[in-house]
PDB file of N, CA and C in Angstrom:
ATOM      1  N   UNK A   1       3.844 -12.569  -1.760  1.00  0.00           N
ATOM      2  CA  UNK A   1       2.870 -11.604  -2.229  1.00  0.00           C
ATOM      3  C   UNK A   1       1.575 -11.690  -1.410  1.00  0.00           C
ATOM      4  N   UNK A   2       1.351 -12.808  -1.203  1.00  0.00           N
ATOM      5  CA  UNK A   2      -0.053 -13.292   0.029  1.00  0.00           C
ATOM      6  C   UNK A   2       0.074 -12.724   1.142  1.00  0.00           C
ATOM      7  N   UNK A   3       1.348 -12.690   1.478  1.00  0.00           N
ATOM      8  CA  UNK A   3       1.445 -11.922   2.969  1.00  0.00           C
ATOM      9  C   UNK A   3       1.554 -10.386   2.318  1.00  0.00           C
ATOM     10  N   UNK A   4       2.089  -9.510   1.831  1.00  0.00           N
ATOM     11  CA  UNK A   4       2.310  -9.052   1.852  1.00  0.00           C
ATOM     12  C   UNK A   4       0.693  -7.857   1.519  1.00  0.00           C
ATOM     13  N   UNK A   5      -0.180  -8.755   0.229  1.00  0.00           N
ATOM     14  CA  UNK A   5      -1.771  -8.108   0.915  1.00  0.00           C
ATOM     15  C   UNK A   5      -2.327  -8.644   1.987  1.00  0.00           C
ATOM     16  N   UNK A   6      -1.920  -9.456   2.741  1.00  0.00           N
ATOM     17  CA  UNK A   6      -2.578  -9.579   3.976  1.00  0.00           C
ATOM     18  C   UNK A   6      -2.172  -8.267   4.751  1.00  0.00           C
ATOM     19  N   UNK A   7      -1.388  -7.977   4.703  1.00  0.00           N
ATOM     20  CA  UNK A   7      -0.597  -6.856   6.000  1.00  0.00           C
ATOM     21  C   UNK A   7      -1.341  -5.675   5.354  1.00  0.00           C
ATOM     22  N   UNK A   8      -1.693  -5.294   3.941  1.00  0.00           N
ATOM     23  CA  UNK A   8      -2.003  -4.060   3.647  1.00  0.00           C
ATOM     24  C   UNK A   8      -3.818  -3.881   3.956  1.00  0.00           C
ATOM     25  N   UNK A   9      -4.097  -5.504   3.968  1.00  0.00           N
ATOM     26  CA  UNK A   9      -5.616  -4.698   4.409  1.00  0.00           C
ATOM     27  C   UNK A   9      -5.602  -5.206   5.745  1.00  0.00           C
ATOM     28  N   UNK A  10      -4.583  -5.971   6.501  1.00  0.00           N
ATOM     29  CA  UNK A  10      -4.663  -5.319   8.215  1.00  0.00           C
ATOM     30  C   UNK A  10      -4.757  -3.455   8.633  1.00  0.00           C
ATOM     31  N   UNK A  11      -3.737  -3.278   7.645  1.00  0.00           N
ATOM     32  CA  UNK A  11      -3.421  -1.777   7.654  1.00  0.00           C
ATOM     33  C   UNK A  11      -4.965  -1.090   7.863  1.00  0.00           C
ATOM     34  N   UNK A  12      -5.759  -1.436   6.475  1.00  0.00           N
ATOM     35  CA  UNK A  12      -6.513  -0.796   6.371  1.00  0.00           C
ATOM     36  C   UNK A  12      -7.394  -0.905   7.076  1.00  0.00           C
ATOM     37  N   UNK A  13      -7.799  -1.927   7.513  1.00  0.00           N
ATOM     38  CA  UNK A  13      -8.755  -2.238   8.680  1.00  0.00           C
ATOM     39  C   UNK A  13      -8.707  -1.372   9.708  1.00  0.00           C
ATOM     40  N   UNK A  14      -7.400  -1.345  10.244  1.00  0.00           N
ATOM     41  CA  UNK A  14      -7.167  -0.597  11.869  1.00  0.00           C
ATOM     42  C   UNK A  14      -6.823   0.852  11.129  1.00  0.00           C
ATOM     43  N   UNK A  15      -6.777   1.329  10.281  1.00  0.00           N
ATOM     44  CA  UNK A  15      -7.134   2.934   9.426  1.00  0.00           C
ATOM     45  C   UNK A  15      -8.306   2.973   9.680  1.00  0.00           C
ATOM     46  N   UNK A  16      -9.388   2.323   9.183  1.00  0.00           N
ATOM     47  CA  UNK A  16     -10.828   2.087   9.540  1.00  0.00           C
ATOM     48  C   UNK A  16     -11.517   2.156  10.874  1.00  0.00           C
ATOM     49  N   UNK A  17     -10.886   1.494  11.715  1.00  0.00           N
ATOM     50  CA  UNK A  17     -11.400   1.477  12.667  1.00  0.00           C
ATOM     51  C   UNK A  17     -10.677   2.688  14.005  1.00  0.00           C
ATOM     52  N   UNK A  18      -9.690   3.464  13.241  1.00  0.00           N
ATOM     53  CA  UNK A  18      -9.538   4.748  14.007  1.00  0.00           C
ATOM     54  C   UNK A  18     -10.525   6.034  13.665  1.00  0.00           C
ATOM     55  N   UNK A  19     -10.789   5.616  12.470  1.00  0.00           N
ATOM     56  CA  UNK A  19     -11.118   6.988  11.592  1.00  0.00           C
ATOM     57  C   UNK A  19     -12.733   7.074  11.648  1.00  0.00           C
ATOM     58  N   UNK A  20     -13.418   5.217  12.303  1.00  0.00           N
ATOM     59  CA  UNK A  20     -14.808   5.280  12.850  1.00  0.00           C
ATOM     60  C   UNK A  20     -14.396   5.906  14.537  1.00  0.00           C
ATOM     61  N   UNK A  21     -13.807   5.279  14.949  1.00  0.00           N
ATOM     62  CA  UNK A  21     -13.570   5.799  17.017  1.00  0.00           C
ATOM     63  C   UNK A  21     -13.559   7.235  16.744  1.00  0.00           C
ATOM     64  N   UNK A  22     -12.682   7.649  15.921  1.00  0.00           N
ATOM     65  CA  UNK A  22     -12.759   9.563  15.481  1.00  0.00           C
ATOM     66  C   UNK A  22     -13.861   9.975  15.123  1.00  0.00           C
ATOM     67  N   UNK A  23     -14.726   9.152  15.106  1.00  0.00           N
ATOM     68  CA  UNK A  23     -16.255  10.069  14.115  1.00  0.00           C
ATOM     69  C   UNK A  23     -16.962  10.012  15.514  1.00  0.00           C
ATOM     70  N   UNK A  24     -16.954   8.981  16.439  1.00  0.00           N
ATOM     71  CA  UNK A  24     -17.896   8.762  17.826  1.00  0.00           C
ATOM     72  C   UNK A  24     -17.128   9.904  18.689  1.00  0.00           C
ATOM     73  N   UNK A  25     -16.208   9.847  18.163  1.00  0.00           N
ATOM     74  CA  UNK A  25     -15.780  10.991  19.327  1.00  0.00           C
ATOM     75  C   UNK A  25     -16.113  12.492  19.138  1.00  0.00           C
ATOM     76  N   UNK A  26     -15.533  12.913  18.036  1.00  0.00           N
ATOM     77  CA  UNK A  26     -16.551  14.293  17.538  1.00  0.00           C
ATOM     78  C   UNK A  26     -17.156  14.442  16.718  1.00  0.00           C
ATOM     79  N   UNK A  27     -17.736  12.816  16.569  1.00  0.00           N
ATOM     80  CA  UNK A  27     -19.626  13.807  15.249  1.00  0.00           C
ATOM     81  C   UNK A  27     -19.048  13.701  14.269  1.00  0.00           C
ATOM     82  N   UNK A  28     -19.841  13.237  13.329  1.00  0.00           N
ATOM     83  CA  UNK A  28     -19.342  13.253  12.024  1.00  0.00           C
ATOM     84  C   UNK A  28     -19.256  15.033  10.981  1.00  0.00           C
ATOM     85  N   UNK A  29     -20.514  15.451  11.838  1.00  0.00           N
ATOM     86  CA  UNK A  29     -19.715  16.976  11.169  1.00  0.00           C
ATOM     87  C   UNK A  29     -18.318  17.387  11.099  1.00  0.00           C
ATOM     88  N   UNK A  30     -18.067  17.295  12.566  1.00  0.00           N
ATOM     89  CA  UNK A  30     -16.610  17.830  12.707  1.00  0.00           C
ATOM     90  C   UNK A  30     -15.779  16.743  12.192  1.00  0.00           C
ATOM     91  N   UNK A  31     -16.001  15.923  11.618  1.00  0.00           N
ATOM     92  CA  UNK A  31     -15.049  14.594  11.126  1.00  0.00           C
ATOM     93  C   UNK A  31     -15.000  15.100   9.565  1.00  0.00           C
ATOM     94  N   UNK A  32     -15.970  15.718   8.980  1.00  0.00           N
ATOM     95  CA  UNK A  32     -16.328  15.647   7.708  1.00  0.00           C
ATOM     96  C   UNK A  32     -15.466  16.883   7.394  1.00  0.00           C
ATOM     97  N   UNK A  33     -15.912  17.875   8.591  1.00  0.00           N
ATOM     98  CA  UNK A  33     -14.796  19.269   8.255  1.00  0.00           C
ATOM     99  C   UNK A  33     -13.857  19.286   8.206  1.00  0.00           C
ATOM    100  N   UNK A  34     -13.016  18.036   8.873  1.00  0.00           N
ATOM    101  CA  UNK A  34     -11.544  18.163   8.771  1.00  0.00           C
ATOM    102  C   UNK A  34     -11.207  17.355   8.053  1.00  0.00           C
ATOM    103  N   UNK A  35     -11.360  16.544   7.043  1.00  0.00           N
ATOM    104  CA  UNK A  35     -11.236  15.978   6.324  1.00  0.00           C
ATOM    105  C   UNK A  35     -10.895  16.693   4.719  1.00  0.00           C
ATOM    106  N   UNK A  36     -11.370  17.852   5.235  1.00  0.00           N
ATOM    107  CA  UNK A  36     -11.862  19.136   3.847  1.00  0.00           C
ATOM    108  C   UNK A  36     -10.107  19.737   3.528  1.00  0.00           C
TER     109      UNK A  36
END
C-alpha cells in the first residue's frame, strides 16, 4: 500500500510539473481558457 501511494503522488508531481511548463509556455490566460 506504501508503494503503491508513493507511485500516485510521483504521478502527481510530474502532472504538476507539466501543467506548470504548459502555463510558461502559453500564459496562464491561455492555460486558464483551456482548461474551461
Amino acid at each position: 500500500m506504501v508503494a503503491q501511494l508513493k507511485d500516485t503522488e510521483e504521478d502527481h508531481a510530474h502532472w504538476l510539473e507539466q501543467q506548470l511548463r504548459l502555463i510558461e509556455l502559453i500564459g496562464e490566460g491561455n492555460y486558464y481558457q483551456s482548461q474551461l
